[in-house]
C-alpha atoms as a PDB file:
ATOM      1  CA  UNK A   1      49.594  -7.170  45.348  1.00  0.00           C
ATOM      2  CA  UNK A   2      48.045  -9.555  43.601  1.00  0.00           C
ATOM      3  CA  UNK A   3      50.425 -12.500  42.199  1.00  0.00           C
ATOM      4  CA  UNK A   4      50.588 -13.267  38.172  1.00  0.00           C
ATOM      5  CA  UNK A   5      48.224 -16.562  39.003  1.00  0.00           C
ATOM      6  CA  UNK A   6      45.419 -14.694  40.671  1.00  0.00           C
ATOM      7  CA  UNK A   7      45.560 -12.651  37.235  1.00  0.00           C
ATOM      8  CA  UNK A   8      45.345 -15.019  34.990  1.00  0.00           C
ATOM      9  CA  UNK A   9      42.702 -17.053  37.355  1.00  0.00           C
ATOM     10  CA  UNK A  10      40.411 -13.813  36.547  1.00  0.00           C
ATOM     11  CA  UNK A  11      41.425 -13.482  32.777  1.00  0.00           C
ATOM     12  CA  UNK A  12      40.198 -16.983  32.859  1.00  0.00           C
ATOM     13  CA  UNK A  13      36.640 -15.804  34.486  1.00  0.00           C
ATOM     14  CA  UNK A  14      35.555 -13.965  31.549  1.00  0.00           C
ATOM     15  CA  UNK A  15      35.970 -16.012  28.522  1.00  0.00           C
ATOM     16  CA  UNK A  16      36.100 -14.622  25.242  1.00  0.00           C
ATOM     17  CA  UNK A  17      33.053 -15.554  22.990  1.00  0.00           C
ATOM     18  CA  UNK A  18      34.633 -18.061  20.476  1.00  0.00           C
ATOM     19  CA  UNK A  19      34.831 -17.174  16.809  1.00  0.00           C
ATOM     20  CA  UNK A  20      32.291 -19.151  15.901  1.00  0.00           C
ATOM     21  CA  UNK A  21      29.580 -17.721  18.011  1.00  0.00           C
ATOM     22  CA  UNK A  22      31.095 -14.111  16.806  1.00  0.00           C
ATOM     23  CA  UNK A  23      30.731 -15.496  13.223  1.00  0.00           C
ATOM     24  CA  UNK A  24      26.936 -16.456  13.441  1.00  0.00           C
ATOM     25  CA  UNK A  25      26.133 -13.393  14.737  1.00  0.00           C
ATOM     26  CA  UNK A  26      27.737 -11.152  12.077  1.00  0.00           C
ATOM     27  CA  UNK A  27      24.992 -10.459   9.380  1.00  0.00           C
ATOM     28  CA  UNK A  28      25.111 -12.778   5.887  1.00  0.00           C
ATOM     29  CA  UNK A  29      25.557 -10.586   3.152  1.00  0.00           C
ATOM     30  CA  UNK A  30      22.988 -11.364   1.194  1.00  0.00           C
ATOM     31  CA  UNK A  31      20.547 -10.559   4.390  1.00  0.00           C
ATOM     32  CA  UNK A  32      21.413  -6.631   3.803  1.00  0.00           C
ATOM     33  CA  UNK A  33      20.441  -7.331  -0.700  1.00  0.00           C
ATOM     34  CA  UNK A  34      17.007  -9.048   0.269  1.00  0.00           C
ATOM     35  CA  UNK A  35      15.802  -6.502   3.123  1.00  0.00           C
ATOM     36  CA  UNK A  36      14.884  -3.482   0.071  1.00  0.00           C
ATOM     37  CA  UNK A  37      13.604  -5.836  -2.108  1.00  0.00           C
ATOM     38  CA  UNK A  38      11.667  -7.342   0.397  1.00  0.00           C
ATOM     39  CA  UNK A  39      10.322  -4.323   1.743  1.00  0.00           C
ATOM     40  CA  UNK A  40       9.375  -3.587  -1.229  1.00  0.00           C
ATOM     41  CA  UNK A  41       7.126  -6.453  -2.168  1.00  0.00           C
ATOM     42  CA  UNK A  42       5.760  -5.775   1.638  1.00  0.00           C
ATOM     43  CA  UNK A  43       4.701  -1.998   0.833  1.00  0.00           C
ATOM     44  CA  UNK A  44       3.767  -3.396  -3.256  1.00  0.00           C
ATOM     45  CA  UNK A  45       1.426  -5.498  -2.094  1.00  0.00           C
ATOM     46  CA  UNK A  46       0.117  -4.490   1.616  1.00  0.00           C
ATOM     47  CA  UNK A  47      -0.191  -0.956   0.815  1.00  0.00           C
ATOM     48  CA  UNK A  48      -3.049  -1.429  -2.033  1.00  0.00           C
ATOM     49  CA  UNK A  49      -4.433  -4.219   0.602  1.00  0.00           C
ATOM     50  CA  UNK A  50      -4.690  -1.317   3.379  1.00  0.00           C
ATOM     51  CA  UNK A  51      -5.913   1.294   1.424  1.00  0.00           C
ATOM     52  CA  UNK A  52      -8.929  -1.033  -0.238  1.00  0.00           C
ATOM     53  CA  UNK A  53      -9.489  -1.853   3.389  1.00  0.00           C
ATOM     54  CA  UNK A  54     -10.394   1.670   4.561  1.00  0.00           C
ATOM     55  CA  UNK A  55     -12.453   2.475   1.376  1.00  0.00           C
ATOM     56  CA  UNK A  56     -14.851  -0.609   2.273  1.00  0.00           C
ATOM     57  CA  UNK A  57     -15.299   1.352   5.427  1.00  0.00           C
ATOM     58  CA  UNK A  58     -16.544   4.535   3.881  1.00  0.00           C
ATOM     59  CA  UNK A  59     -19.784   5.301   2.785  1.00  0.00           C
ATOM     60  CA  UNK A  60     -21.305   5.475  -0.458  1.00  0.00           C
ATOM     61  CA  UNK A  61     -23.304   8.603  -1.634  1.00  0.00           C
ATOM     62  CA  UNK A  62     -24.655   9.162  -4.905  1.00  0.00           C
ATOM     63  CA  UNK A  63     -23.382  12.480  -6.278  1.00  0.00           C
ATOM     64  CA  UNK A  64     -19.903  11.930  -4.126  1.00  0.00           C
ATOM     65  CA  UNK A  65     -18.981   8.557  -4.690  1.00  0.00           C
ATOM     66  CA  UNK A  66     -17.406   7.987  -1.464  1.00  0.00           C
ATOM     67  CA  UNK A  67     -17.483   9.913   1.762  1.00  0.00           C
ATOM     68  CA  UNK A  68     -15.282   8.864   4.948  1.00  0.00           C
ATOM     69  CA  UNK A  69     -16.650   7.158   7.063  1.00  0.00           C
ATOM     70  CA  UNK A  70     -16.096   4.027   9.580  1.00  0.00           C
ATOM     71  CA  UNK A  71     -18.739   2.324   8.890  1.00  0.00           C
ATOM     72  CA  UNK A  72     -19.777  -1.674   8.362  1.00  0.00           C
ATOM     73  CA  UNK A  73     -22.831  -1.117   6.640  1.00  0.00           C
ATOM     74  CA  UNK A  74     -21.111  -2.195   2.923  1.00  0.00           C
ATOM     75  CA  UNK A  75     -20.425  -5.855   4.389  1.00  0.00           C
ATOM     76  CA  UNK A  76     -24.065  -5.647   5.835  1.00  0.00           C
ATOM     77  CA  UNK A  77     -25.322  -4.939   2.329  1.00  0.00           C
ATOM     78  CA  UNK A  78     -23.403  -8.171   1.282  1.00  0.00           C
ATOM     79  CA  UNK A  79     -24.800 -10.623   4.267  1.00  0.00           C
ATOM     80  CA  UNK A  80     -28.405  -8.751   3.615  1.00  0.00           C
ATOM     81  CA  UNK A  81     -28.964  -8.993   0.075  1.00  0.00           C
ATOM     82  CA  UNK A  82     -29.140 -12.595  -1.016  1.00  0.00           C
ATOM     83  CA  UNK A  83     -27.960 -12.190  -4.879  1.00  0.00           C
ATOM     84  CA  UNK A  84     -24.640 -11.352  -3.811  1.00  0.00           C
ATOM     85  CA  UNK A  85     -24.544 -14.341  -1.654  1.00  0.00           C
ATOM     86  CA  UNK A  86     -25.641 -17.089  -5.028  1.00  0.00           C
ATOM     87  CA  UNK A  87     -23.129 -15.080  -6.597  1.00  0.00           C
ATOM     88  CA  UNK A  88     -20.532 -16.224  -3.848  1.00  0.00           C
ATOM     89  CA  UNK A  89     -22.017 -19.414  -4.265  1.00  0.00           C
ATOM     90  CA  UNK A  90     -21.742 -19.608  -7.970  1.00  0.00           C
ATOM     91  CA  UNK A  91     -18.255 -18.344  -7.723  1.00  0.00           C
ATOM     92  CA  UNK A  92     -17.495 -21.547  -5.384  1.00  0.00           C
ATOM     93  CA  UNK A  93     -18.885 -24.283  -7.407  1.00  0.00           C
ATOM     94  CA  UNK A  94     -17.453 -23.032 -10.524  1.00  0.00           C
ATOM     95  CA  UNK A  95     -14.173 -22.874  -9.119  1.00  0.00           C
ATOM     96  CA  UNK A  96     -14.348 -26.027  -6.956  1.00  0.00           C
ATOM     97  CA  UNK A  97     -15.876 -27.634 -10.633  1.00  0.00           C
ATOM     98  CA  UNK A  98     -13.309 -26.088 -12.946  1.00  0.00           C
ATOM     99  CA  UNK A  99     -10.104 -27.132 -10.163  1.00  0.00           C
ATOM    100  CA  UNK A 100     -11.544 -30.428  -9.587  1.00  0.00           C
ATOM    101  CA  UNK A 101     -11.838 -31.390 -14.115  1.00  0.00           C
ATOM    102  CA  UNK A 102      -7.921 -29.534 -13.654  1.00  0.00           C
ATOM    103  CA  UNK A 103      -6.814 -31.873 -11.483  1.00  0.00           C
ATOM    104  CA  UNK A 104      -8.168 -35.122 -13.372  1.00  0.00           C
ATOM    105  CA  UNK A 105      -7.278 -34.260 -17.003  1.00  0.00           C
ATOM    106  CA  UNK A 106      -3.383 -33.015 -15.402  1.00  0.00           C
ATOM    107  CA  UNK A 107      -2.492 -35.549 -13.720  1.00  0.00           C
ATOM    108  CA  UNK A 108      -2.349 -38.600 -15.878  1.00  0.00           C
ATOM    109  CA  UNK A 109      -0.605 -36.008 -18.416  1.00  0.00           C
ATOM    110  CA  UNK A 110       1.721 -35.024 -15.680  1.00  0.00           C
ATOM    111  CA  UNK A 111       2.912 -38.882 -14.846  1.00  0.00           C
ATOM    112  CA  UNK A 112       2.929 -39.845 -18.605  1.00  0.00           C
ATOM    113  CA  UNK A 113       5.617 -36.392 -19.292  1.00  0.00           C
ATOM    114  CA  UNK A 114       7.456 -37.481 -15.949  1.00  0.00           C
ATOM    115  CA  UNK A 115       7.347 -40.963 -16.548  1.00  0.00           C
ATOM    116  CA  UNK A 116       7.088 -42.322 -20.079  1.00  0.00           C
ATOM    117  CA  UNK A 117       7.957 -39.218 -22.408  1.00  0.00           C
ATOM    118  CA  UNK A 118      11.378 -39.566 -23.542  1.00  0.00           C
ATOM    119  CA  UNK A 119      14.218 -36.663 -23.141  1.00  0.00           C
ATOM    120  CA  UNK A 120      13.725 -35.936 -26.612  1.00  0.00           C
ATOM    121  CA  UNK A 121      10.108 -35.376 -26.686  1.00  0.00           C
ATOM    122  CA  UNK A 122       9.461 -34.188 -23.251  1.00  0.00           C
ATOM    123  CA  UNK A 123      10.888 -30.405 -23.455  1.00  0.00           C
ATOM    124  CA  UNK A 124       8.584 -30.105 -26.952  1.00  0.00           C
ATOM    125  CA  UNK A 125       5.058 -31.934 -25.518  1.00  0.00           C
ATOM    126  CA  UNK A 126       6.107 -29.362 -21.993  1.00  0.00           C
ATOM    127  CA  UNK A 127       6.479 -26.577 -24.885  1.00  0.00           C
ATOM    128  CA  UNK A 128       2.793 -27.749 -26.185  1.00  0.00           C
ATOM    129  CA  UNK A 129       1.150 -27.148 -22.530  1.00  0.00           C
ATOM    130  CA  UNK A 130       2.729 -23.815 -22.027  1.00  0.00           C
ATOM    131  CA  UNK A 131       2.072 -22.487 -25.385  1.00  0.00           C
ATOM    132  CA  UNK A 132      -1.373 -21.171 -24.762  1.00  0.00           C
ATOM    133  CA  UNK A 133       0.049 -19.546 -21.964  1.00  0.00           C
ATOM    134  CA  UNK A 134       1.844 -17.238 -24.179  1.00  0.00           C
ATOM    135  CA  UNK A 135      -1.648 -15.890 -25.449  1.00  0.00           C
ATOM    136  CA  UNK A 136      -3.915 -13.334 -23.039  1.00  0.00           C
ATOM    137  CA  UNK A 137      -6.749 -14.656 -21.519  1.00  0.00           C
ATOM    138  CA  UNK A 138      -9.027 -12.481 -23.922  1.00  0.00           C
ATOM    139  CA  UNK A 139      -7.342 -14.272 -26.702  1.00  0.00           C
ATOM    140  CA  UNK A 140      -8.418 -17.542 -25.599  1.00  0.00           C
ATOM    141  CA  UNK A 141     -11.637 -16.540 -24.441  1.00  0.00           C
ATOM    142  CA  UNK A 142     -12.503 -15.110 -28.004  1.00  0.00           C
ATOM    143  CA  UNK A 143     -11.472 -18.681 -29.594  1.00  0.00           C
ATOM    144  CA  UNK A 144     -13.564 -20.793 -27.238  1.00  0.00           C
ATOM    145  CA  UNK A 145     -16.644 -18.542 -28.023  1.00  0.00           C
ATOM    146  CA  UNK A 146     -16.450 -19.272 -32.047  1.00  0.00           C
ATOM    147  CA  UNK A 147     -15.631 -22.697 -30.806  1.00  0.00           C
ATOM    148  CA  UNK A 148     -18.730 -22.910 -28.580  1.00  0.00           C
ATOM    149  CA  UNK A 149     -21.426 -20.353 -30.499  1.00  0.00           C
ATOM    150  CA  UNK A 150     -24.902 -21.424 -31.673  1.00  0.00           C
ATOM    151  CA  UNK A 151     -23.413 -21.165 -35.233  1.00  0.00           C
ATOM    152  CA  UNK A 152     -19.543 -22.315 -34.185  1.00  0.00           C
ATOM    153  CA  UNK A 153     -17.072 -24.892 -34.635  1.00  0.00           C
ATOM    154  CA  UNK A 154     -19.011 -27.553 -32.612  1.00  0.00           C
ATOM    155  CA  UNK A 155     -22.323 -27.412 -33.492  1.00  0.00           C
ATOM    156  CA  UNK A 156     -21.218 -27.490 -37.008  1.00  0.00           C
ATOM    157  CA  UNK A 157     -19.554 -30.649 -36.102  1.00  0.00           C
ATOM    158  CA  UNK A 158     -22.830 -31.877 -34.236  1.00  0.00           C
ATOM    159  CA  UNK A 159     -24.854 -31.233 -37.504  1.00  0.00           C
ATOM    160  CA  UNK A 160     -22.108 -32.672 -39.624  1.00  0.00           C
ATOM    161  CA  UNK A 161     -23.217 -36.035 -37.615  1.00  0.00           C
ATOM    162  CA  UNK A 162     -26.421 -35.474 -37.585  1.00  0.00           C
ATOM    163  CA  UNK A 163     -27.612 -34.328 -34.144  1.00  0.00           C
ATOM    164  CA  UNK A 164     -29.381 -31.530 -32.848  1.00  0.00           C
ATOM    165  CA  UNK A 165     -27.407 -27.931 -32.312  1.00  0.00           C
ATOM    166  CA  UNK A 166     -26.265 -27.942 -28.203  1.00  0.00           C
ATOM    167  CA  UNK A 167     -26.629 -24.339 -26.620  1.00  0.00           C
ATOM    168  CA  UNK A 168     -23.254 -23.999 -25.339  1.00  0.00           C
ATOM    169  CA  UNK A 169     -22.807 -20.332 -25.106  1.00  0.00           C
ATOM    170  CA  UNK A 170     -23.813 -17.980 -22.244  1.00  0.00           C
ATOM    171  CA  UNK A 171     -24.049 -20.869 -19.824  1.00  0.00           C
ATOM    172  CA  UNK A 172     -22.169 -22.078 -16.850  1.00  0.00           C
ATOM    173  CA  UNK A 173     -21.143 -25.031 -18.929  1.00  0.00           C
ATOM    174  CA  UNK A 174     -19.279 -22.982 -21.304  1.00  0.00           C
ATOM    175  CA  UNK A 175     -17.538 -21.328 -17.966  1.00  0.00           C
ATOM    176  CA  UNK A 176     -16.222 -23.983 -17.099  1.00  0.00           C
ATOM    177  CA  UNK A 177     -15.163 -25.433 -20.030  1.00  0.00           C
ATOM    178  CA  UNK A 178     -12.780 -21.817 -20.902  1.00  0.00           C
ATOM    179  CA  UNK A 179     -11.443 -22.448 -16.989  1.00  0.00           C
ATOM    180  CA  UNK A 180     -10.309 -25.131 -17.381  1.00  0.00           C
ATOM    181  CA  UNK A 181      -8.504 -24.446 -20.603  1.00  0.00           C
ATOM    182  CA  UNK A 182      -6.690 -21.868 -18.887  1.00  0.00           C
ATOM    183  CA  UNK A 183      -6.029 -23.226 -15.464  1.00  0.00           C
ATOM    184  CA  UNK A 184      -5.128 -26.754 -17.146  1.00  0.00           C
ATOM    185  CA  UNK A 185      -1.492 -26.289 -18.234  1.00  0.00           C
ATOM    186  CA  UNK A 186      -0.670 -24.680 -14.511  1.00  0.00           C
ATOM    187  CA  UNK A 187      -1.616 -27.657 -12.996  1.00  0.00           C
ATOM    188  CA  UNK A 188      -0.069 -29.877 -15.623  1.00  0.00           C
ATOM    189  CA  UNK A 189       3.524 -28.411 -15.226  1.00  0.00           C
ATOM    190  CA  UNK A 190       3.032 -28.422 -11.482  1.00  0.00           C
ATOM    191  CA  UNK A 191       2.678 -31.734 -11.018  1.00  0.00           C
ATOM    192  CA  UNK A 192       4.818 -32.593 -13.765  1.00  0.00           C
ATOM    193  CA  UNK A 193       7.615 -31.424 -11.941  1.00  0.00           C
ATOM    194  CA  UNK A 194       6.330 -33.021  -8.244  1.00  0.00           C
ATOM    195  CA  UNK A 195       6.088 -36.607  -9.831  1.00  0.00           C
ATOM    196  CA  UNK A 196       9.381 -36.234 -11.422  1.00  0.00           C
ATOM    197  CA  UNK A 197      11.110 -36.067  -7.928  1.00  0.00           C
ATOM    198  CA  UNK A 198       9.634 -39.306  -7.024  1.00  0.00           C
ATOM    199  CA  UNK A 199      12.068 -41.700  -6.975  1.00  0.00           C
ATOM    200  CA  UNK A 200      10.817 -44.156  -9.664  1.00  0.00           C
ATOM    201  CA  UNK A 201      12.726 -46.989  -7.764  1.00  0.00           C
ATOM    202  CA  UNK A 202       9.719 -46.638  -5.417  1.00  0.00           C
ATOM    203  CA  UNK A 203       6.959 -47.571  -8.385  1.00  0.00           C
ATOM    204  CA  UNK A 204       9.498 -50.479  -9.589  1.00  0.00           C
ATOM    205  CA  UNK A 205       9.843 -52.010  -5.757  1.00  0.00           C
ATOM    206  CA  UNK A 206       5.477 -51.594  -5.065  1.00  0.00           C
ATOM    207  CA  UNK A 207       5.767 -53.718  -8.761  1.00  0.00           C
ATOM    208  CA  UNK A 208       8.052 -56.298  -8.039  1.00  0.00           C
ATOM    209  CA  UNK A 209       6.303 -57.263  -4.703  1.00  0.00           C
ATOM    210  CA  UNK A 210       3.045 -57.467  -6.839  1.00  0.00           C
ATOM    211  CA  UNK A 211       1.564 -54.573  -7.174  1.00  0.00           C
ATOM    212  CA  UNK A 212      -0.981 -53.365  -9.763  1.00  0.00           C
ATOM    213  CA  UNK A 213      -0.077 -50.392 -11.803  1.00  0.00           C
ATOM    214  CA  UNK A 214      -3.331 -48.600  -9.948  1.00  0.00           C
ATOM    215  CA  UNK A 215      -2.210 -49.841  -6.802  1.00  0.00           C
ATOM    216  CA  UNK A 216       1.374 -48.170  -7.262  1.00  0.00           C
ATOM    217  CA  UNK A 217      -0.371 -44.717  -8.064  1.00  0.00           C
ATOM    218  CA  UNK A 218      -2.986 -44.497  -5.458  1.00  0.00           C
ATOM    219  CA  UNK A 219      -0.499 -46.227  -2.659  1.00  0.00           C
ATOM    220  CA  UNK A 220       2.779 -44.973  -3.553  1.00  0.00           C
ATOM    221  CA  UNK A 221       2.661 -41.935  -6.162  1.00  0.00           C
ATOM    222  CA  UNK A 222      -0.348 -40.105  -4.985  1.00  0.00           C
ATOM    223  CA  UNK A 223       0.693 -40.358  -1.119  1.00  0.00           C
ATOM    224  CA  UNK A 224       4.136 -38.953  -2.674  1.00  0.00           C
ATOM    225  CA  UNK A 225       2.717 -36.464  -5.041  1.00  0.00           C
ATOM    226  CA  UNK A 226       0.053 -34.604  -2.388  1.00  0.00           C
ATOM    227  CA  UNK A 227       2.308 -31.673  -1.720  1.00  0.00           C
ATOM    228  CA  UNK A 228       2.401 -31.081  -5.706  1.00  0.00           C
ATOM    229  CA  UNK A 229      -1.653 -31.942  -5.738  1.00  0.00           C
ATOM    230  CA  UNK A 230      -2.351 -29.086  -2.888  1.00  0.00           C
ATOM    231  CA  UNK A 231      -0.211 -26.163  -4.320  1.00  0.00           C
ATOM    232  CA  UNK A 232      -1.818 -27.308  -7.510  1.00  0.00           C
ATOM    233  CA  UNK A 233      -5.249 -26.788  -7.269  1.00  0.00           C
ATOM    234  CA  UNK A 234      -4.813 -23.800  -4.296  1.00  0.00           C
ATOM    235  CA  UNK A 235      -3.290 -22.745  -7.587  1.00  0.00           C
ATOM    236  CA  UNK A 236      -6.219 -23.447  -9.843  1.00  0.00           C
ATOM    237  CA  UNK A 237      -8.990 -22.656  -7.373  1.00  0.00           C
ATOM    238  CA  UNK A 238      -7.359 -19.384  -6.454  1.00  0.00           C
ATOM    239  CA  UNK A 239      -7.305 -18.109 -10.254  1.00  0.00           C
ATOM    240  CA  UNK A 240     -10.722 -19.505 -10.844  1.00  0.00           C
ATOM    241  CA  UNK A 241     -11.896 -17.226  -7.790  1.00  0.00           C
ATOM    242  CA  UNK A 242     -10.713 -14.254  -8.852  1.00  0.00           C
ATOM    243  CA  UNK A 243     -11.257 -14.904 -13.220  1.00  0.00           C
ATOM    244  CA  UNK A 244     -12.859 -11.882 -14.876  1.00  0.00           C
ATOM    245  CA  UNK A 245     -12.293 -12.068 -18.890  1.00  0.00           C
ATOM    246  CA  UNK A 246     -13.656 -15.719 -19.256  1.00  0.00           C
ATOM    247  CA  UNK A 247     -16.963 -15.269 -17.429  1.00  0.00           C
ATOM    248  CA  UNK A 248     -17.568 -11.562 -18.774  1.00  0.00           C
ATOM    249  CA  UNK A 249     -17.014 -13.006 -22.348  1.00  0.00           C
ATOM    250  CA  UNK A 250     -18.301 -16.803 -22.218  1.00  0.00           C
ATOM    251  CA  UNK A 251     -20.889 -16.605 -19.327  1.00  0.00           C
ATOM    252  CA  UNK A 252     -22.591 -13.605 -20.916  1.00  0.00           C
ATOM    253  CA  UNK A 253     -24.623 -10.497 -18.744  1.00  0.00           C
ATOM    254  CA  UNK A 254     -26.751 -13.034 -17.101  1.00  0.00           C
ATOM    255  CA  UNK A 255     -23.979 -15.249 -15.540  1.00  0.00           C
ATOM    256  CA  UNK A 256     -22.500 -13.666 -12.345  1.00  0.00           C
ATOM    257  CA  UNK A 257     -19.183 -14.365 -10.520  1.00  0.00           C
ATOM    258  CA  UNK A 258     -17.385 -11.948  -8.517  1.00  0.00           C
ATOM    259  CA  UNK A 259     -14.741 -10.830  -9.954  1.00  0.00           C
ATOM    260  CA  UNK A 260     -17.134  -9.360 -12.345  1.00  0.00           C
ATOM    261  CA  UNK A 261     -19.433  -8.436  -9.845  1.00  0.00           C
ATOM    262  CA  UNK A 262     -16.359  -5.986  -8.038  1.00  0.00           C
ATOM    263  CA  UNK A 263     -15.458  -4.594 -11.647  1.00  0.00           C
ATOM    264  CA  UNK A 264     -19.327  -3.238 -11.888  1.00  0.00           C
ATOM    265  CA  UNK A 265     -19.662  -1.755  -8.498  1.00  0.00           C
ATOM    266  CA  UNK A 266     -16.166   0.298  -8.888  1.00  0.00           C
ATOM    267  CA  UNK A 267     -16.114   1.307 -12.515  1.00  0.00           C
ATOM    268  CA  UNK A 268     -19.948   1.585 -13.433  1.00  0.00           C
ATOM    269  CA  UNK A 269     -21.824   1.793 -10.419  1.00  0.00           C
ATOM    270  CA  UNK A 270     -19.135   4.041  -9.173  1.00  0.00           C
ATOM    271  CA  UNK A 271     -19.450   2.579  -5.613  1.00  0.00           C
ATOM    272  CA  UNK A 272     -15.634   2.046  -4.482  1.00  0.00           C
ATOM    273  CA  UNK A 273     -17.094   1.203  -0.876  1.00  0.00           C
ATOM    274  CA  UNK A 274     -18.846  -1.700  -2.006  1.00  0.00           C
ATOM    275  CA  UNK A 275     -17.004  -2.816  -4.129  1.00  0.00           C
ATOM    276  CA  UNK A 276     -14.101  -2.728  -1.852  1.00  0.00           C
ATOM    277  CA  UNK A 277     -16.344  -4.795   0.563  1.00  0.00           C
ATOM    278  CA  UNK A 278     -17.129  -7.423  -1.750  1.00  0.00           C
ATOM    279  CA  UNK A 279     -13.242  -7.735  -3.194  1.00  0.00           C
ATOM    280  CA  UNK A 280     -12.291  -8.145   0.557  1.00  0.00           C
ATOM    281  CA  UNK A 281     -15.130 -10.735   1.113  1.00  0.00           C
ATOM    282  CA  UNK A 282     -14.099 -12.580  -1.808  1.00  0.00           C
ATOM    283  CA  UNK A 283     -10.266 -12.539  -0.386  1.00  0.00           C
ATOM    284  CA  UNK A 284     -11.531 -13.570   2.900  1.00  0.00           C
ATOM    285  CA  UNK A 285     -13.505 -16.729   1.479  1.00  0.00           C
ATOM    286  CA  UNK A 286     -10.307 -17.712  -1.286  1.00  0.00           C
ATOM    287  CA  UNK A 287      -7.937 -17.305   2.071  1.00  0.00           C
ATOM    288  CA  UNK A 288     -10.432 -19.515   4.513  1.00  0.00           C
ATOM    289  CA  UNK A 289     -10.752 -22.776   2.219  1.00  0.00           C
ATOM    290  CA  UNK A 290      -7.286 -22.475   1.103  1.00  0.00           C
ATOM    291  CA  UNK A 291      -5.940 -22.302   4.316  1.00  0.00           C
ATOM    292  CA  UNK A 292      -8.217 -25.055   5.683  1.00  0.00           C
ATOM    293  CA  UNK A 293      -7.469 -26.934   2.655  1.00  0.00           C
ATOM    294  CA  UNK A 294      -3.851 -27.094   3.464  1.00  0.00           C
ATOM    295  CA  UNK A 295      -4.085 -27.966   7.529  1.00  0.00           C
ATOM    296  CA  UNK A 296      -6.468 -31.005   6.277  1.00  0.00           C
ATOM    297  CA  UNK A 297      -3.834 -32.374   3.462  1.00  0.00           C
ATOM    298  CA  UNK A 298      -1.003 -31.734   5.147  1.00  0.00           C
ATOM    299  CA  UNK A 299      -2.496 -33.805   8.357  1.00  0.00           C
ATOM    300  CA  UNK A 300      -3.424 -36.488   6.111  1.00  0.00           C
ATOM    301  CA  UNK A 301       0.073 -35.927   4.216  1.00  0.00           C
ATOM    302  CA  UNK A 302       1.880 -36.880   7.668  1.00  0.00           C
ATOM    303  CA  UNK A 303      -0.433 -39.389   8.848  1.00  0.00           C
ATOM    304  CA  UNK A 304       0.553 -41.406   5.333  1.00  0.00           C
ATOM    305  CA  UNK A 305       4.318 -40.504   5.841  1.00  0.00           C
ATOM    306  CA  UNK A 306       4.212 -41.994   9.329  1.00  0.00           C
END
């Protein structure tokens, strides 16, 4: 018979799990809200992915459109045939142009809104740079092409002074110019709101030890301010990748990017294969330098933090 000690020695063996470990474990109530909304977004935006996928593996036949098929032969059309590949190329350099103006023409309107606008007039000048956001991109577009026509708003200006009409219109340089009107206030308000969570005590310290006022932003607010920079133009060079209405409108039938380029092959050409295979390349490429992008600045990001 075993004696009241020995029982408790062996209650004592198995130790209850204390309430704290039995609290972590127990499920957060908001975990069982964001699991339907969450699959959701999954299906929303993997399911269009997967199905775009297999439709770049079928085969196109005139007469049928599309026949299944698990083939390769659409992305060997695109690695063949060299016009898609300048129009890869084109799509690049406009985009890497467009972020890059973006990202020089925000950012000293960023710091003076985070910096030197007052309360008072910072929620209205904010208000100015999100305004034309309010207006489709067709909108725009339309006003930049009687801006920029042979017979528009600036060459009527030119001859006002008494130069020679600039062909504007229907060339890359118009492009870029309605990209960056629209990608502008998105990196504007980005960075805006990076800078303001600088502490400005930092700026006033790099100043009182003798600092120039260009030393304190390229050693102290830029180091600060790369995060904002990076999801800034991934921003800008992400939506310049993938615009349709401004190069379709400004660049004209003889400008190609790629997001033009899909919208042909599926809707007029009729060839859902290919231009599956080119919307995936064009994902693929937009994913690649982003990514890379990121590993780089956040390397250098840490190496300036350290």
């Amino acid at each position: 018979m075993s004696s009241p000690a020995g029982s408790s020695t062996g209650a004592a063996a198995l130790p209850l799990p204390a309430p704290a470990a039995r609290e972590g474990r127990r499920l957060s109530p908001t975990f069982g809200l964001a699991v339907p909304a969450t699959l959701f977004v999954v299906v929303a935006l993997m399911a269009p992915l997967a199905l775009m996928f297999r439709y770049s593996l079928n085969r196109f036949v005139p007469g049928q459109m599309m026949v299944d098929a698990l083939t390769l032969e659409n992305y060997a059309r695109f690695f063949a045939d060299s016009f898609y590949q300048e129009v890869l190329g084109t799509t690049l350099w406009i985009s890497a142009l467009s972020t890059a103006l973006c990202l020089l023409a925000g950012f000293p309107v960023a710091y003076f809104l985070a910096r030197q606008a007052s309360e008072k007039w910072k929620g209205r000048l904010l208000l100015l740079v999100v305004l034309p956001l309010l207006m489709g991109n067709a909108v725009r577009t339309a006003a930049w092409m009687v801006i920029l026509g042979d017979k528009g708003l600036f060459n009527a200006v030119v001859e006002t002074v008494g130069l020679s009409p600039v062909k504007l219109m229907y060339t890359p340089t118009a492009v870029v110019i309605g990209l960056v009107s629209v990608l502008l206030p998105f990196m504007i308000v980005t960075l805006q709101s990076v800078i303001e969570g600088i502490d400005a005590n930092l700026e006033a310290a790099a100043q009182s030890l003798g600092a120039s006022h260009l030393t304190v932003l390229w050693r102290v607010v830029l180091p600060l301010a790369l995060p904002g920079i990076l999801a800034g133009t991934m921003l800008c060079f992400i939506l310049s990748m993938n615009a349709y209405a401004t190069p379709v409108l400004i660049g004209g039938p003889t400008f190609h990017m790629m997001a033009p380029t899909v919208y042909q092959q599926v809707a007029k050409a009729m060839n859902w294969p290919f231009g599956a295979a080119l919307a995936f390349v064009l994902m693929a490429v937009t994913l690649v330098l982003t990514t890379t992008a990121n590993i780089l600045v956040q390397r250098r990001y840490r190496r300036w933090s350290e």
